[in-house]
Protein backbone atom coordinates (compact mmCIF):
# COMPACT_ATOMS: atom_id res chain seq x y z
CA UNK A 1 -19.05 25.58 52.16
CA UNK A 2 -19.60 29.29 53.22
CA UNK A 3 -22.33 31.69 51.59
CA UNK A 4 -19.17 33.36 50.38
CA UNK A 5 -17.15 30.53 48.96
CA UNK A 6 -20.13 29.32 47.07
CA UNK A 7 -20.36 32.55 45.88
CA UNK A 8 -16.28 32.85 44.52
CA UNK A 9 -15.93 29.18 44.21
CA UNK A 10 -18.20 26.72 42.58
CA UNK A 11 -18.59 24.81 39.82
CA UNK A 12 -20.55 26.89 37.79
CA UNK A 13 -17.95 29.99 38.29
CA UNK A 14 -15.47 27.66 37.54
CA UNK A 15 -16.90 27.22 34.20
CA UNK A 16 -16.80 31.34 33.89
CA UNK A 17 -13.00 31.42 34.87
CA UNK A 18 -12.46 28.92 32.28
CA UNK A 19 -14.58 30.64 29.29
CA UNK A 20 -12.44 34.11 30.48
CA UNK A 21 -9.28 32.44 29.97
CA UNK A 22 -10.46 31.13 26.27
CA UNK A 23 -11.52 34.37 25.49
CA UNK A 24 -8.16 35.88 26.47
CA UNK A 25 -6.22 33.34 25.13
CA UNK A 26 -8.17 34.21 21.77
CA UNK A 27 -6.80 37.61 22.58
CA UNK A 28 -3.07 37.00 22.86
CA UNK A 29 -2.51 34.11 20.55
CA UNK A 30 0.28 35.72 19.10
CA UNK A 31 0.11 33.08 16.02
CA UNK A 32 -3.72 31.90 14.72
CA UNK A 33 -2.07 29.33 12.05
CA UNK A 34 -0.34 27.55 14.29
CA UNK A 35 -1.51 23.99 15.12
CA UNK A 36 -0.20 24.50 18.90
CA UNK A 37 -2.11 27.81 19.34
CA UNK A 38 -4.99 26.76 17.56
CA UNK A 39 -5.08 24.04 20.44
CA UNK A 40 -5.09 26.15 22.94
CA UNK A 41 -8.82 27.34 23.52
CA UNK A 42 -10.28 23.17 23.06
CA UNK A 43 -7.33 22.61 25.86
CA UNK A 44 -8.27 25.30 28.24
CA UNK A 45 -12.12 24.32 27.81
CA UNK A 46 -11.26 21.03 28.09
CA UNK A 47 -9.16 21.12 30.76
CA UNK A 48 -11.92 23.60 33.07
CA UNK A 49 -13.94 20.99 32.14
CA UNK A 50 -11.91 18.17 33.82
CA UNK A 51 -11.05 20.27 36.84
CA UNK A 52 -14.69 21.00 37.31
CA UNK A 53 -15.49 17.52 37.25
CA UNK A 54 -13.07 16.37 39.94
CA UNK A 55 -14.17 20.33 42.35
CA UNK A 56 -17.84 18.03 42.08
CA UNK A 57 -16.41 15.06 42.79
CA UNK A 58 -14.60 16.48 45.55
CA UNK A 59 -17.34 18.05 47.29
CA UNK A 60 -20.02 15.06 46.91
CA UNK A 61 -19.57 13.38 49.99
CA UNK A 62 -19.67 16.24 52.04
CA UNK A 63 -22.44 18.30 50.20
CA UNK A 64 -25.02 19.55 52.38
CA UNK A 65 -27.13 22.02 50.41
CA UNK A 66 -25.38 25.11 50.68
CA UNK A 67 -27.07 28.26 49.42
CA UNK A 68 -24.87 31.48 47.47
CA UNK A 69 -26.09 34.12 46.07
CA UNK A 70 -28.95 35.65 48.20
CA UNK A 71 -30.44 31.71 48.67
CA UNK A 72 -30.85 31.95 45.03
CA UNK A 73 -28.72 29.09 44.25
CA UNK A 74 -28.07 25.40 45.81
CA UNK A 75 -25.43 22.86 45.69
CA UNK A 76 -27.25 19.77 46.77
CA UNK A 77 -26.35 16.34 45.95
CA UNK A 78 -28.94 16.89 43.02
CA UNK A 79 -27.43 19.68 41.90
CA UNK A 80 -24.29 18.35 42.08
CA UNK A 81 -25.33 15.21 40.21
CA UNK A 82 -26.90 17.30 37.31
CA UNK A 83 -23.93 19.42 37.08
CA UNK A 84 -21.67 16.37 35.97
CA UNK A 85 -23.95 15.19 33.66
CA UNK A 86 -23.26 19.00 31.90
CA UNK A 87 -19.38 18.85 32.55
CA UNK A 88 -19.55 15.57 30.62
CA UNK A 89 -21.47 16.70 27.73
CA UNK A 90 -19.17 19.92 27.83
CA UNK A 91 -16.52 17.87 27.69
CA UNK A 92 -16.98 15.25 25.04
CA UNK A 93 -18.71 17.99 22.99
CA UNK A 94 -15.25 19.78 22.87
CA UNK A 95 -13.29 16.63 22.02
CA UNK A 96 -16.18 15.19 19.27
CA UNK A 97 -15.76 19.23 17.80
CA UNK A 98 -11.73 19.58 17.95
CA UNK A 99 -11.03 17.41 14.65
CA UNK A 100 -14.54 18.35 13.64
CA UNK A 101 -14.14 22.66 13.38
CA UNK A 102 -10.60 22.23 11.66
CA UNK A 103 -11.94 19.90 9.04
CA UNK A 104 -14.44 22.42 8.54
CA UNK A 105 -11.83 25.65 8.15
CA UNK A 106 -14.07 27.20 11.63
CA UNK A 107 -11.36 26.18 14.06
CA UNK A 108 -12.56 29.21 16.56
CA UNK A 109 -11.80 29.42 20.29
CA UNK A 110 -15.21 31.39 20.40
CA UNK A 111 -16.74 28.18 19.24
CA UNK A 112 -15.26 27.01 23.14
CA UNK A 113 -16.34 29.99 25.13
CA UNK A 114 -20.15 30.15 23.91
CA UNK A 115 -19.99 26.03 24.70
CA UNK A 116 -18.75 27.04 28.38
CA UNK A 117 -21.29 29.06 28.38
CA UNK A 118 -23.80 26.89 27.59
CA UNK A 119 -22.67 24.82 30.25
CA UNK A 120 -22.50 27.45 32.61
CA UNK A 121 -26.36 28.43 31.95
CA UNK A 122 -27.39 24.98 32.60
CA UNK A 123 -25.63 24.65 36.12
CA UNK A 124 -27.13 27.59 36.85
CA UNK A 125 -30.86 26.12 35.81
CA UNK A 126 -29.92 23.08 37.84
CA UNK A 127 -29.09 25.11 41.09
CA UNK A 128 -31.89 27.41 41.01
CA UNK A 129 -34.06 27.90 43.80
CA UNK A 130 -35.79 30.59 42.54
CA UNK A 131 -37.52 31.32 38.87
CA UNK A 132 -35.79 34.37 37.90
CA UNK A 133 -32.12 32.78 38.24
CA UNK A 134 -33.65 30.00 37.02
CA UNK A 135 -34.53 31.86 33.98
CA UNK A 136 -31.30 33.71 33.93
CA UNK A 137 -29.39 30.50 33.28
CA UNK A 138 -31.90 29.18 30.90
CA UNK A 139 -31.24 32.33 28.87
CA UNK A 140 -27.22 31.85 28.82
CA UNK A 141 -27.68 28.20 27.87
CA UNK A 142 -30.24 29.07 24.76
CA UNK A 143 -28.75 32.22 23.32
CA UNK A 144 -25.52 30.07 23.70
CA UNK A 145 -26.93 27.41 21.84
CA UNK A 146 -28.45 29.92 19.29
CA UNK A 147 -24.74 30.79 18.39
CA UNK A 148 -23.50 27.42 18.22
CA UNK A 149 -26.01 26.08 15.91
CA UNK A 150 -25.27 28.58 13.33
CA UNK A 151 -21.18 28.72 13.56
CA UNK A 152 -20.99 27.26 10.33
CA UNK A 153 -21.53 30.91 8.62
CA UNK A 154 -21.05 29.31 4.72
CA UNK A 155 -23.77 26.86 5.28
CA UNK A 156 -26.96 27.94 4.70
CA UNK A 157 -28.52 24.92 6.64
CA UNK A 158 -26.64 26.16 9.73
CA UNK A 159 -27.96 30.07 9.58
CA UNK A 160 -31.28 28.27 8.98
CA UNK A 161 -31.05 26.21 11.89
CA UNK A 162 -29.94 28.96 14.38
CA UNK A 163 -33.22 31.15 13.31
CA UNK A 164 -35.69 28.43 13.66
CA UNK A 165 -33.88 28.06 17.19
CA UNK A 166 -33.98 31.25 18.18
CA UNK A 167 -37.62 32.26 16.21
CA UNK A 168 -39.32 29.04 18.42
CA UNK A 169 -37.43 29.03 21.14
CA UNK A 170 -38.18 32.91 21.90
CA UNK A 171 -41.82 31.99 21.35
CA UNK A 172 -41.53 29.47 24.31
CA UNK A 173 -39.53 32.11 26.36
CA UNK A 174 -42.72 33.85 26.42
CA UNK A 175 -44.76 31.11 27.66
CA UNK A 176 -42.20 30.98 30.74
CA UNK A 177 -42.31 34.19 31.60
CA UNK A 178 -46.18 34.72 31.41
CA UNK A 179 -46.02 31.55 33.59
CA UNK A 180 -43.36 32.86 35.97
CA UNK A 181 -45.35 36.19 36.24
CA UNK A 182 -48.89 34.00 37.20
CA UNK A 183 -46.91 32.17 39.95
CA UNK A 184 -45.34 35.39 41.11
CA UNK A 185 -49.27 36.91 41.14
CA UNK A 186 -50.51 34.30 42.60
CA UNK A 187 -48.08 33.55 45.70
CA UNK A 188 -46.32 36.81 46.03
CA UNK A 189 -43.09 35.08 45.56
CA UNK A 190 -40.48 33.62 43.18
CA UNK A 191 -38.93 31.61 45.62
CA UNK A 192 -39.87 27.62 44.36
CA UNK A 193 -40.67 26.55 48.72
CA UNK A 194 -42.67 29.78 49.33
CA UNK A 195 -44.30 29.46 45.82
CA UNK A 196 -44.86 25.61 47.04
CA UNK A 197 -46.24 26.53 50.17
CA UNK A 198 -48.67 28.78 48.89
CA UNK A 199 -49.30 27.77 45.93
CA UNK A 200 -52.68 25.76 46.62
CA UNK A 201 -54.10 28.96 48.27
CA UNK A 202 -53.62 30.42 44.31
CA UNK A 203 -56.27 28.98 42.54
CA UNK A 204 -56.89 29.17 39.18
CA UNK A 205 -53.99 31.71 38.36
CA UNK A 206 -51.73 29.20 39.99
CA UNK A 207 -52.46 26.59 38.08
CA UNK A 208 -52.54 28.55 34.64
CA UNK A 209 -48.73 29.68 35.73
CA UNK A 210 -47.67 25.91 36.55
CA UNK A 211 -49.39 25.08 33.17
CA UNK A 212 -47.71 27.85 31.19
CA UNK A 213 -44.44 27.13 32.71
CA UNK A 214 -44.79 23.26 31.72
CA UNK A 215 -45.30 24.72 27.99
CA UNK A 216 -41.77 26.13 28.30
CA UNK A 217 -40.38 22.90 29.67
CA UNK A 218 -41.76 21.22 27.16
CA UNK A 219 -40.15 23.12 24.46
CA UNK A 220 -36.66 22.57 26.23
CA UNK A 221 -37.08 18.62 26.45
CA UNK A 222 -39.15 18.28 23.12
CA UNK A 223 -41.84 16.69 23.91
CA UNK A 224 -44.74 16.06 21.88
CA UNK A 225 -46.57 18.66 20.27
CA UNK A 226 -43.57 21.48 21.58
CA UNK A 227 -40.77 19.55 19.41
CA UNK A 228 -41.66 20.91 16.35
CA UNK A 229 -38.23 22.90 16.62
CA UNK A 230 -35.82 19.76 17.05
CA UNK A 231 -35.43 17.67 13.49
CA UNK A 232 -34.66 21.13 11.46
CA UNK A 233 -32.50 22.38 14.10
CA UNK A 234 -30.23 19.53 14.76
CA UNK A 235 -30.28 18.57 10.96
CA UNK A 236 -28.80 22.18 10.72
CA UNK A 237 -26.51 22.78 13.12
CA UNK A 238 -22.90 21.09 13.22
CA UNK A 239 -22.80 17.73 14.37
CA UNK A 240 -21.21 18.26 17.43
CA UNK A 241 -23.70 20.95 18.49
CA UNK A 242 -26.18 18.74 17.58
CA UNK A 243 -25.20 16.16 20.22
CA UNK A 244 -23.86 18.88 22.88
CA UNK A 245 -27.61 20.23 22.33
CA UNK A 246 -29.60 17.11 22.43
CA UNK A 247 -27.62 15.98 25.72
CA UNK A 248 -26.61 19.18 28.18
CA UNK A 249 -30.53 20.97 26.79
CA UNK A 250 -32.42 18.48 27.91
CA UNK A 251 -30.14 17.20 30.65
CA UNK A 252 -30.28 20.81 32.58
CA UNK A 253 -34.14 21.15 31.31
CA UNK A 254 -35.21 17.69 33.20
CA UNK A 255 -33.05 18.26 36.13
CA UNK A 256 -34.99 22.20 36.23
CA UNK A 257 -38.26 20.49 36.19
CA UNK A 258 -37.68 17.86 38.82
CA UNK A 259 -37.05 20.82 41.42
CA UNK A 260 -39.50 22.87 40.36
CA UNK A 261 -42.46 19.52 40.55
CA UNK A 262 -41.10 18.33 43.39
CA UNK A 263 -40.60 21.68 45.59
CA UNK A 264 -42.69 24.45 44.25
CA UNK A 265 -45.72 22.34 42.74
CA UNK A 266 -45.78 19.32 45.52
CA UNK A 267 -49.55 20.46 46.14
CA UNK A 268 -50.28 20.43 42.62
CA UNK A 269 -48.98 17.05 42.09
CA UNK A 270 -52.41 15.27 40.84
CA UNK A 271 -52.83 17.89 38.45
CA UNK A 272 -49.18 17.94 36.95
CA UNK A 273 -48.96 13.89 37.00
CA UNK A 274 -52.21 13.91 34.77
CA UNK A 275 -50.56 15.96 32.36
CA UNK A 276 -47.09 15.05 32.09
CA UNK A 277 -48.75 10.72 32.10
CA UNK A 278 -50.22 11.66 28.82
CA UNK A 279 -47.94 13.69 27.10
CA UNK A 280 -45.51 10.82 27.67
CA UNK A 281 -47.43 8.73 25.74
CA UNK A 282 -48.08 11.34 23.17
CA UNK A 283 -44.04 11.47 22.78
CA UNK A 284 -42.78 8.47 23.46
CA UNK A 285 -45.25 7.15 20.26
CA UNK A 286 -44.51 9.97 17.86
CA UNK A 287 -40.57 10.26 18.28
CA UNK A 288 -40.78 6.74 17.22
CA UNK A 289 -43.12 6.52 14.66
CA UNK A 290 -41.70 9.45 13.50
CA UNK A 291 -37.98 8.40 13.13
CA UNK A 292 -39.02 5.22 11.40
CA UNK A 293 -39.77 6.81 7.89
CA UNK A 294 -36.19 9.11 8.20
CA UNK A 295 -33.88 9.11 5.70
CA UNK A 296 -31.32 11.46 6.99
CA UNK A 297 -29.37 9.89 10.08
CA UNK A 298 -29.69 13.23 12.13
CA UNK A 299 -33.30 13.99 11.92
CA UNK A 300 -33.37 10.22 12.35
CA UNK A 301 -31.89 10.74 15.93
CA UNK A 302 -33.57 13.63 16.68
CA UNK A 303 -37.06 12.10 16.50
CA UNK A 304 -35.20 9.26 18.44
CA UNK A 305 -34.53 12.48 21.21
CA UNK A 306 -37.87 13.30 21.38
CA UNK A 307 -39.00 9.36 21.97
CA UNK A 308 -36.23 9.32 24.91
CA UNK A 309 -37.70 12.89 26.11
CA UNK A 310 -41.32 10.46 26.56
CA UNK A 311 -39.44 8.14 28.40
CA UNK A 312 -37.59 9.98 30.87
CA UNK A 313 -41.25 11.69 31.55
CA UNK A 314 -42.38 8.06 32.36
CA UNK A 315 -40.03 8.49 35.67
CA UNK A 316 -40.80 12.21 36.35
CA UNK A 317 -44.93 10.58 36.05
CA UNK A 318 -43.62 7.60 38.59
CA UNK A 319 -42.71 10.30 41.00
CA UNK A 320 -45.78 10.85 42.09
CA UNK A 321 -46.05 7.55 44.07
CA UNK A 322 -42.92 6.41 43.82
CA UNK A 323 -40.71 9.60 44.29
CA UNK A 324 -37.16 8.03 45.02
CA UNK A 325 -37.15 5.46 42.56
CA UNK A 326 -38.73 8.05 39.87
CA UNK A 327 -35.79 10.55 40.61
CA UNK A 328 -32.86 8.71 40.94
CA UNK A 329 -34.32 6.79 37.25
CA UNK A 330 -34.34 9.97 35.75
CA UNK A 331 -31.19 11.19 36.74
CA UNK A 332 -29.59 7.91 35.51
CA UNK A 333 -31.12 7.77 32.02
CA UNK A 334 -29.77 11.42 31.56
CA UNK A 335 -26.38 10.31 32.24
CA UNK A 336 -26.89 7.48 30.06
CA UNK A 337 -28.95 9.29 27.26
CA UNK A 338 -25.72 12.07 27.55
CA UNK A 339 -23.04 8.88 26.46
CA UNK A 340 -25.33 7.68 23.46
CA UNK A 341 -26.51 10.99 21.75
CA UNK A 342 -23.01 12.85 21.99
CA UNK A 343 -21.44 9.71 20.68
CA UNK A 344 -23.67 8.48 17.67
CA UNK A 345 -23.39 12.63 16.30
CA UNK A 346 -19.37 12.46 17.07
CA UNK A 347 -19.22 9.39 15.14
CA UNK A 348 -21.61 11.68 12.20
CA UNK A 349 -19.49 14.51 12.79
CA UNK A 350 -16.39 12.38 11.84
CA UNK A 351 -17.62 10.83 9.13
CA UNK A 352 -18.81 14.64 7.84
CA UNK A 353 -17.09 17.22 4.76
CA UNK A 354 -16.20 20.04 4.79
CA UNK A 355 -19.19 21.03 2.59
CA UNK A 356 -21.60 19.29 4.42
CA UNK A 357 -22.29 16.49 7.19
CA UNK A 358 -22.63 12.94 6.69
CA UNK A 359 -26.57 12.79 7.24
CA UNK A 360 -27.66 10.66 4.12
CA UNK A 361 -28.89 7.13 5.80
CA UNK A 362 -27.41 5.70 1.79
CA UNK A 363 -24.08 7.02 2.56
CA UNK A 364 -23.77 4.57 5.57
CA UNK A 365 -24.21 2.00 3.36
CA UNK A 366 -20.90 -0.36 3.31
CA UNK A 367 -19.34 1.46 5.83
CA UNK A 368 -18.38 -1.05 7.86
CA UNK A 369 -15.56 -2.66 5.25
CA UNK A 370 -14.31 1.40 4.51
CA UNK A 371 -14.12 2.07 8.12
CA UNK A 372 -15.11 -0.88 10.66
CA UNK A 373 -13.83 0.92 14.01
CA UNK A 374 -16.45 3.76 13.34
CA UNK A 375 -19.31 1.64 12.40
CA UNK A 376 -18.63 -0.05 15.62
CA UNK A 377 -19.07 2.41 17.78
CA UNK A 378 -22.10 3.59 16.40
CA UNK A 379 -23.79 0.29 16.21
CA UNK A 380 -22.37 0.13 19.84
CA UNK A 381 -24.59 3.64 20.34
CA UNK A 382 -28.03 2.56 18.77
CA UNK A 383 -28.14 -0.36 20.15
CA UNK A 384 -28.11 0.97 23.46
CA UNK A 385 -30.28 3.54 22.55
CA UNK A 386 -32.78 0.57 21.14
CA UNK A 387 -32.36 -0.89 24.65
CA UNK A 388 -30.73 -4.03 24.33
CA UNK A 389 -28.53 -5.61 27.18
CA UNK A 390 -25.88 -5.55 28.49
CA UNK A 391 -25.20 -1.84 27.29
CA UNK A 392 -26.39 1.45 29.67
CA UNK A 393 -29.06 2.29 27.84
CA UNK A 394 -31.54 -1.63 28.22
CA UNK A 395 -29.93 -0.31 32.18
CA UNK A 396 -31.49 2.44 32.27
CA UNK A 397 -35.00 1.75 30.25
CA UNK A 398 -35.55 -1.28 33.02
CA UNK A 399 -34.94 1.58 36.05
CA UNK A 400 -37.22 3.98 34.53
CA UNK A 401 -40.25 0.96 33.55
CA UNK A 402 -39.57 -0.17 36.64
CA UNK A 403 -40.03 2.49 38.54
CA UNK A 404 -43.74 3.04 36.62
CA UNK A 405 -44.99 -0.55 37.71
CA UNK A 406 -44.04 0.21 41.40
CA UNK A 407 -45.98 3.44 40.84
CA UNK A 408 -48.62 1.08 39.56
CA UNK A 409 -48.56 2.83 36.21
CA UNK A 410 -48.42 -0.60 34.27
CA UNK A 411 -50.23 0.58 31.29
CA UNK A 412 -47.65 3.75 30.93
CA UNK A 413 -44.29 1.55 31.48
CA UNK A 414 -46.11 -1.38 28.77
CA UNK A 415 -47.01 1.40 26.20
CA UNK A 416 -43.09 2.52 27.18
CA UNK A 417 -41.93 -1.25 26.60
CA UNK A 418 -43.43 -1.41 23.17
CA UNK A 419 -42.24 1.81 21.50
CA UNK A 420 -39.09 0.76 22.42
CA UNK A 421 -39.44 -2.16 20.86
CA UNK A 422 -40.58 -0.30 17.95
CA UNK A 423 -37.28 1.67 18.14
CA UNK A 424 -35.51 -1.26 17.23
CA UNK A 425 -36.48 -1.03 13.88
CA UNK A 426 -35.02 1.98 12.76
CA UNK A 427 -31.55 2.00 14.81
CA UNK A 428 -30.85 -2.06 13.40
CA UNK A 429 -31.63 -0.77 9.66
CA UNK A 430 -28.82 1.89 10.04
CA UNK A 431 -26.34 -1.12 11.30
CA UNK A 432 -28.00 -3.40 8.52
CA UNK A 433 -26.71 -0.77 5.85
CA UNK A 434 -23.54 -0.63 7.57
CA UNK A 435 -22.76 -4.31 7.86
CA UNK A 436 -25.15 -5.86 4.99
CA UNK A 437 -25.24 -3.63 1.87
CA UNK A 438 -22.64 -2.01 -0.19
CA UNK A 439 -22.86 1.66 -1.48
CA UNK A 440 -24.82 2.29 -4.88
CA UNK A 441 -23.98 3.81 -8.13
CA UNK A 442 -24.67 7.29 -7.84
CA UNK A 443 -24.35 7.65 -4.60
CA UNK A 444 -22.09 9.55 -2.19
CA UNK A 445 -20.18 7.53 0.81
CA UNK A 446 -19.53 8.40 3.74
CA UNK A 447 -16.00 8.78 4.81
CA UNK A 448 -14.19 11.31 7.68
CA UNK A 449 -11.74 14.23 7.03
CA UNK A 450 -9.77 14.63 9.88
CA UNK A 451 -9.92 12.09 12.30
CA UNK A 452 -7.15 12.82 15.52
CA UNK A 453 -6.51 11.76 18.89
CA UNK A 454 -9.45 14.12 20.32
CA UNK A 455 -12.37 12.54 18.19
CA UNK A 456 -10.86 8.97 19.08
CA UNK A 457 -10.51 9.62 22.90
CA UNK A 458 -14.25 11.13 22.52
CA UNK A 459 -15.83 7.73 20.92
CA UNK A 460 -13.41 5.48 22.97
CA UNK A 461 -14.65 7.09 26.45
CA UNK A 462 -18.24 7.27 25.54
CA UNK A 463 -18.12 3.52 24.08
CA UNK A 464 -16.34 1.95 27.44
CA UNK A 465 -18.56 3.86 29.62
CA UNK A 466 -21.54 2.43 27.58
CA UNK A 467 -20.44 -0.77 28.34
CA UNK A 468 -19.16 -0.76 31.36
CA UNK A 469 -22.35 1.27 32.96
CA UNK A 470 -24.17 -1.30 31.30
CA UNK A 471 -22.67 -4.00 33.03
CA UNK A 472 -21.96 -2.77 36.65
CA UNK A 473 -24.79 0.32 37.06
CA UNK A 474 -25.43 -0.12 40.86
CA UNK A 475 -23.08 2.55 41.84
CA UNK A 476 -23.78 4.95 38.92
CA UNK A 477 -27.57 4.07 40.47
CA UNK A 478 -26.81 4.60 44.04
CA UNK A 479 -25.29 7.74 43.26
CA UNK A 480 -28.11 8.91 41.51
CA UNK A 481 -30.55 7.88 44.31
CA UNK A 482 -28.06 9.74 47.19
CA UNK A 483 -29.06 13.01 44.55
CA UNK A 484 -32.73 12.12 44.36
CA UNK A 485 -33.01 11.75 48.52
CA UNK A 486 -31.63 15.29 48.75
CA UNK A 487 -33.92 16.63 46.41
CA UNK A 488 -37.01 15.23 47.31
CA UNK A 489 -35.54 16.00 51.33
CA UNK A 490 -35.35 19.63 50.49
């Protein structure tokens, strides 16, 4: 692909032709209160979506790393990869939100466009070879998602949620930028291979930038002590933007760091491994230990996001010996950490009023004998978060442990082994209350408004792909190692 077809087509300006055409559509409806026209901007989105899906598809095999935009921007395999992880999200985040917004009385197309958006910021973030596009697209994607979580405008928890959002996460925008302004100091250059090869010659303000710029990171993914943000937020914000958050955030975050580790701070790499080994730990035991005491379903899985943030760092740590098999795990569990998060909050999201979600752990209680094909599928989506076999999520736990004992980091992948196991605890008691208790006097159950073909379709897809990844993951695998080789070949 030419410098100038990357530049006019590509998948992330395919996601900008598709958030214009909400935007107008928005603009000419010539009827709001009709149930066709209200359709239209979820279709359109939807349908860019789709397209953009099959343009990657299309343009795997033959991907060679083109650069657009001044060099600024690549469309490696990696990229490439990343970029369908985001479609995804974008995509079952609009079907999990259709029935969702019109229970709601918030049935907006701009609700669509900012989501485009969002997606569009994190291709961008995923392309990036250089730190200030890099922190162009992380911009779109957060102010995006600063919108999204408070769309609800009635709810108080949802105003709430957007200003904690935006308060913390312009606090951590300020640690990237200091950071981005040290590298630029230090190496003359915002470029990630000339910062890489000069980085070593930088000294101490080099390594203060790389350390300030793994502060901002660490916001975006939640780790441990920079998730402070993530249970009030996602306990605020609608349940679908909950899920589209916890999956394309930290999806385009961990695919942003992986470049920048692997071709801007290669020289650094003792220094960044020591780091990143413990804070894994550090995250992997609090998210759990954490979500074990919850008593509200979505601050329940978003301590469970920030124990899945520790172990995808287990395979970004593995890197440093093992680089392939670190790379291509990491890229798999985001894919498979995409399918279980957007899921388990569609399945809250359905189950939610118009007053307020469904996020009381007691109103799950009998749900199974009110509404079995719902309790299903979220059993269907802790489990695999818990990591139990056959289901994508035990598949990709074993690729990302495995690739830390062939990194011989045995005592990392066994401390990763048994806060798993300690996960199991708190995503079996939700299914216990489900299956093996029956709701209490007093108490308020749980049972959906508007449940319609797009919700279904959402929780059918994500629930056969669980499976069926789970099952057969070898070519999910070897496509994510074809994106790893062309990252770390760069």
């Amino acid at each position: 692909m030419t410098d100038m077809a990357l530049n006019l087509f590509s998948p992330p300006l395919l996601i900008v032709y598709g958030m214009i055409m909400v935007l107008l559509a928005e603009i000419i409806a010539p009827n709001r209160t009709e149930a066709k026209v209200r359709a239209l901007s979820p279709t359109i989105a939807l349908v860019t979506l789709l397209f953009t899906l099959a343009f990657i598809a299309t343009r795997w095999s033959g991907a060679t790393g083109a650069e657009g935009f001044g060099g600024m921007i690549v469309l490696d395999r990696f990229a490439l990869f990343a970029m369908a992880v985001l479609c995804l999200a974008g995509a079952l985040g609009t079907l999990s939100a259709w029935s969702y917004l019109r229970a709601v009385n918030e049935d907006h197309g701009e609700y669509y466009a900012l989501l485009l958006s969002a997606t569009f910021g994190g291709m961008v973030m995923v392309g990036a070879t250089n730190l200030l596009m890099f922190f162009l697209g992380l911009e779109i994607l957060s102010i995006s998602i600063y919108v999204l979580a408070g769309f609800l405008r009635l709810r108080d928890e949802s105003g709430e949620s957007a200003l904690k959002y935006f308060l913390l996460g312009a606090f951590a925008t300020g640690f990237l930028l200091y950071g981005i302004a040290l590298l630029l100091g230090a190496t003359g250059s915002l470029n990630l291979s000339e910062i890489g090869a000069r980085v070593r010659g930088g000294g101490t303000m080099a390594i203060a930038g790389m350390g300030l710029l793994l502060v901002g990171f660490g916001f975006k993914i939640a780790a441990f002590p920079f998730h402070v943000w993530t249970p009030d937020v996602y306990q605020g914000a609608p349940s679908p933007v909950s899920g589209f958050m916890a999956a394309a955030v930290k999806a385009a975050a961990f695919a942003a760091l992986l470049r920048v580790l692997v071709v801007a701070f290669q020289p650094l790499q003792i220094e960044w491994a020591y780091v990143l080994y413990y804070l894994s730990i550090l995250t992997m035991i609090f998210g759990n230990v954490a979500a074990l005491i919850q008593k509200d379903i979505k601050r329940m899985l978003a301590y469970s996001s920030i124990a899945h943030a520790g172990y995808i760092l287990v395979g970004v740590v593995a890197m440093i010996r093992q680089p392939q098999e670190g790379a291509s795990a990491v890229l798999f569990y985001l894919l498979a950490y995409t399918l279980m998060t957007v899921g388990a909050f569609a399945v809250v999201g359905h189950l939610s009023r118009r007053e307020a979600d469904a996020d009381a752990l007691d109103g799950y209680r009998g749900l199974a004998k009110r509404h079995p094909w719902l309790s299903a599928a979220l059993t269907l989506y802790l489990v695999s978060m818990a990591g139990i076999p056959p289901l994508i999520g035990f598949a990709g736990k074993f690729v990302l442990f495995a690739a830390a004992v062939k990194a011989d980091l045995v005592t990392l992948a066994v401390i990763g082994v048994l806060a798993s196991a300690v996960s199991v605890y708190y995503y079996i008691r939700v299914v216990y209350l489900m299956y093996m208790t029956d709701v209490e006097e007093g108490m308020t159950a749980a049972s959906p408004v508007l449940a319609d073909w797009p919700g279904r379709i959402a929780l059918a897809l994500t629930g056969v792909l669980v499976v069926l990844l789970g099952l057969a993951p070898n070519w999910l695998l070897a496509w994510a190692g074809a994106g790893a080789a062309m990252l770390l070949g760069h």
